[in-house]
C-alpha atoms as a PDB file:
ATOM      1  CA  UNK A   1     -59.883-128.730  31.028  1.00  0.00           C
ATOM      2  CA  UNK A   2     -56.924-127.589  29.632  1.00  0.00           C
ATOM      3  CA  UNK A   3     -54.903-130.597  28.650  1.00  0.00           C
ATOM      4  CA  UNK A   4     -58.073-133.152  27.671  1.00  0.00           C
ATOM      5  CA  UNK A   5     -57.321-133.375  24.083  1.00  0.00           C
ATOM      6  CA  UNK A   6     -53.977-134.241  25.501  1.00  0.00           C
ATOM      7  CA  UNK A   7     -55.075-136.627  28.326  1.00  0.00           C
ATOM      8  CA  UNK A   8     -57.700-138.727  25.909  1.00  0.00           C
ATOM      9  CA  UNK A   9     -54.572-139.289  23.514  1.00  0.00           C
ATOM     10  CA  UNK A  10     -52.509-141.098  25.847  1.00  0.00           C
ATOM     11  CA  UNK A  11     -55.036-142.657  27.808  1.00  0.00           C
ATOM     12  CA  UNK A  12     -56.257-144.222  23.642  1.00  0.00           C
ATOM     13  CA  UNK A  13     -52.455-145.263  23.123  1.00  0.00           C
ATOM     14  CA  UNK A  14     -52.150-146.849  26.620  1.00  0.00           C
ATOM     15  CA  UNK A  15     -55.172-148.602  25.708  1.00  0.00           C
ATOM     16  CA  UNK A  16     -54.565-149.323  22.077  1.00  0.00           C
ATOM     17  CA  UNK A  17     -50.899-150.728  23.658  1.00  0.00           C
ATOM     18  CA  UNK A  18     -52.733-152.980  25.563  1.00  0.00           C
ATOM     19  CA  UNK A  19     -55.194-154.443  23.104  1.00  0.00           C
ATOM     20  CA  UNK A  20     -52.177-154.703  20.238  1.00  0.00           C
ATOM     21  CA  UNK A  21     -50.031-156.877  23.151  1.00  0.00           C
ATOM     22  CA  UNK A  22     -52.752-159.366  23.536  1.00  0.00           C
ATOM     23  CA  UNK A  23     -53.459-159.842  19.470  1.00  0.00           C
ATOM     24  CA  UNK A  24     -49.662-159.364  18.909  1.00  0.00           C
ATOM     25  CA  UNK A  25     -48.620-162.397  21.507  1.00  0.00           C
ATOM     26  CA  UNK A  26     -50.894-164.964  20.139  1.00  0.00           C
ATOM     27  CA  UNK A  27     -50.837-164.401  15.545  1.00  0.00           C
ATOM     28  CA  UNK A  28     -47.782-163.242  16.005  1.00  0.00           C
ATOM     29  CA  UNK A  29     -45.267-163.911  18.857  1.00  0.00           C
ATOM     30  CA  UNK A  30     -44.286-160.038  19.536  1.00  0.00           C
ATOM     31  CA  UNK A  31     -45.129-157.659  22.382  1.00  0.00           C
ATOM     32  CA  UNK A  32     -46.241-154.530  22.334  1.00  0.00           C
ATOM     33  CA  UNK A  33     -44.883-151.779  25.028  1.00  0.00           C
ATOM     34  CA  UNK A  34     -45.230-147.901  25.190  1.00  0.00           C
ATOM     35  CA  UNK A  35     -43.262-145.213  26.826  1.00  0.00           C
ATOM     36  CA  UNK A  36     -44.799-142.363  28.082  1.00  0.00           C
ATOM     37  CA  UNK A  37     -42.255-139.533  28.966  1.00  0.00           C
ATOM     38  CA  UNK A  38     -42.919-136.399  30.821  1.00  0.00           C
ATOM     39  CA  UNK A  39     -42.106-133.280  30.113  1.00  0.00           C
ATOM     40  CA  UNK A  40     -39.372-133.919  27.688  1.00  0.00           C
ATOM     41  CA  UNK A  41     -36.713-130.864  25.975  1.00  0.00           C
ATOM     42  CA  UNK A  42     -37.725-130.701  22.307  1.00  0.00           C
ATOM     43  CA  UNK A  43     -37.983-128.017  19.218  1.00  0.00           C
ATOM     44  CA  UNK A  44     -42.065-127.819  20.575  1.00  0.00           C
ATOM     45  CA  UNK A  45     -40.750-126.795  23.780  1.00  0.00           C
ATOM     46  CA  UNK A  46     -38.848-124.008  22.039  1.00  0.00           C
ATOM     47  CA  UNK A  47     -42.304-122.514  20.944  1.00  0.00           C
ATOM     48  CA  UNK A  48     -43.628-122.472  24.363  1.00  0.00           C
ATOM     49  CA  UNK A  49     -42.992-119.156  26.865  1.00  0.00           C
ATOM     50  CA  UNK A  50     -40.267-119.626  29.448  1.00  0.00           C
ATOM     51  CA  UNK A  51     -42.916-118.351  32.032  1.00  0.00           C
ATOM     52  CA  UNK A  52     -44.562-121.683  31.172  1.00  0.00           C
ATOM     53  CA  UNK A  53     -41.480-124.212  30.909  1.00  0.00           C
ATOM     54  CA  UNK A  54     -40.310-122.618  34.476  1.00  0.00           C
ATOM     55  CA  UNK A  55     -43.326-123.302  36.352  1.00  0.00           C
ATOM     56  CA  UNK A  56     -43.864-126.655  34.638  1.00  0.00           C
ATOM     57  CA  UNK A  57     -40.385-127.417  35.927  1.00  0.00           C
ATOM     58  CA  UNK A  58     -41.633-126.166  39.879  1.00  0.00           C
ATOM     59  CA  UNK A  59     -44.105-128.718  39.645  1.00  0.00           C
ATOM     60  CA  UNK A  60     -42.121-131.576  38.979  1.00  0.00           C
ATOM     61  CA  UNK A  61     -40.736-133.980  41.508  1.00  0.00           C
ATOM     62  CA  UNK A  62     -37.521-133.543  39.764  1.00  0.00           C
ATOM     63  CA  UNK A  63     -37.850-129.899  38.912  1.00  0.00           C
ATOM     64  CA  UNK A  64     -35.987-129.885  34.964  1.00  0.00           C
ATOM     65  CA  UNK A  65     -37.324-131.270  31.618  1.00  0.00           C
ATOM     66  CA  UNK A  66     -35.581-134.580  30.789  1.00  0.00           C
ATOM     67  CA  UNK A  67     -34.114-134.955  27.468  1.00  0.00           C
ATOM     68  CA  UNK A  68     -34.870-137.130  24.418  1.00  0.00           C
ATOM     69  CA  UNK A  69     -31.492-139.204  24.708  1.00  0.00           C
ATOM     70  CA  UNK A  70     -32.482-140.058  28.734  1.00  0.00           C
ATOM     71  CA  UNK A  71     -35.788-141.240  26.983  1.00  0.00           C
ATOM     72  CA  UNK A  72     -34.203-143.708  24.494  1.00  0.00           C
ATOM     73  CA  UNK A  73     -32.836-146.257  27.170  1.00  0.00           C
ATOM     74  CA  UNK A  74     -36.316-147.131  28.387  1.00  0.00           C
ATOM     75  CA  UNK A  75     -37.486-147.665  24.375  1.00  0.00           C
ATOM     76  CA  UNK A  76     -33.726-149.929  24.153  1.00  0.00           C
ATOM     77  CA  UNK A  77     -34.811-151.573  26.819  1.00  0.00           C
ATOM     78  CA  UNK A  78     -38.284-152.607  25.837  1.00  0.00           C
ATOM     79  CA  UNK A  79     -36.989-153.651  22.472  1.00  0.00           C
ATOM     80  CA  UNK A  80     -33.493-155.501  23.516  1.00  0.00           C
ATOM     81  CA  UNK A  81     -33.326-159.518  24.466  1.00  0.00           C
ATOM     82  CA  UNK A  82     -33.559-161.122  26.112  1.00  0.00           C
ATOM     83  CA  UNK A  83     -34.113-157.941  28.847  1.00  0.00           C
ATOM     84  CA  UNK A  84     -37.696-156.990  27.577  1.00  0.00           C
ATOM     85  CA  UNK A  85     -38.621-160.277  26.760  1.00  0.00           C
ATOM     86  CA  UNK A  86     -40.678-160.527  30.279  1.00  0.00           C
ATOM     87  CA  UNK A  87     -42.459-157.128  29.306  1.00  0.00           C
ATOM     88  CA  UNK A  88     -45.603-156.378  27.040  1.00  0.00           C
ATOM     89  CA  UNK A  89     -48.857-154.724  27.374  1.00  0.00           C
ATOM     90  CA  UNK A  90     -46.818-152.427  29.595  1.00  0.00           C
ATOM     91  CA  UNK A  91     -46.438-148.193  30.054  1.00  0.00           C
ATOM     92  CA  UNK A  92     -43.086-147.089  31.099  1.00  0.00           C
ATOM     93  CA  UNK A  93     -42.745-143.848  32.308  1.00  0.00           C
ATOM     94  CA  UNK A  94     -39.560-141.466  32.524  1.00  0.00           C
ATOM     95  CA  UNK A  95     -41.618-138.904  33.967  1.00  0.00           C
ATOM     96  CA  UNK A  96     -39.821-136.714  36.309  1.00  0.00           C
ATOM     97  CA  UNK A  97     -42.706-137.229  38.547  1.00  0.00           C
ATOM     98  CA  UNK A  98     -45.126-135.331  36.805  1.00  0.00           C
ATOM     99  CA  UNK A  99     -47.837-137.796  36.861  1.00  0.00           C
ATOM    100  CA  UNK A 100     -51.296-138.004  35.099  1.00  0.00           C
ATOM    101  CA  UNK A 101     -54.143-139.402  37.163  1.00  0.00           C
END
């Protein structure tokens, strides 16, 4: 029960990404994507114990915390044409493999 706060947040802005992509498309003509990164290097993370960032790390499938500027391509991407013209309504997720279920 640690993370729900957490989990209910991204599971409303998954949801809420989904919902705007359907209104968006048809009054306005836009999409509507979200990206959802995993553990990601930023000044919050320097507030947290390095007991905690190491074994967050152990549990990844890629055992490091990405950074914000290995983040950005997937928001470029969403946002560039004609490449994420195909996309909306969609979660992408630089993750490292830590996955939410």
């Amino acid at each position: 029960m640690e993370h729900v706060h957490y989990a209910a947040a991204k599971a409303g802005m998954i949801g809420f990404t989904k919902i705007i992509s359907q209104r968006g498309r048809y009054e306005y003509g836009i999409t509507c994507n979200c990206v959802a990164p995993g553990p990601i290097t930023t000044q919050l993370t320097g507030e947290v114990s390095k007991e905690w960032l190491d074994a967050k790390a152990k549990e990844l499938v890629i055992p490091r915390f990405g950074t914000v500027e290995e983040v950005v391509p997937s928001a470029v991407f969403l946002a560039s044409e004609p490449d994420g013209n195909l996309y909306t309504g969609q979660t992408l997720g630089p993750n490292l493999g830590d996955v939410m279920l």
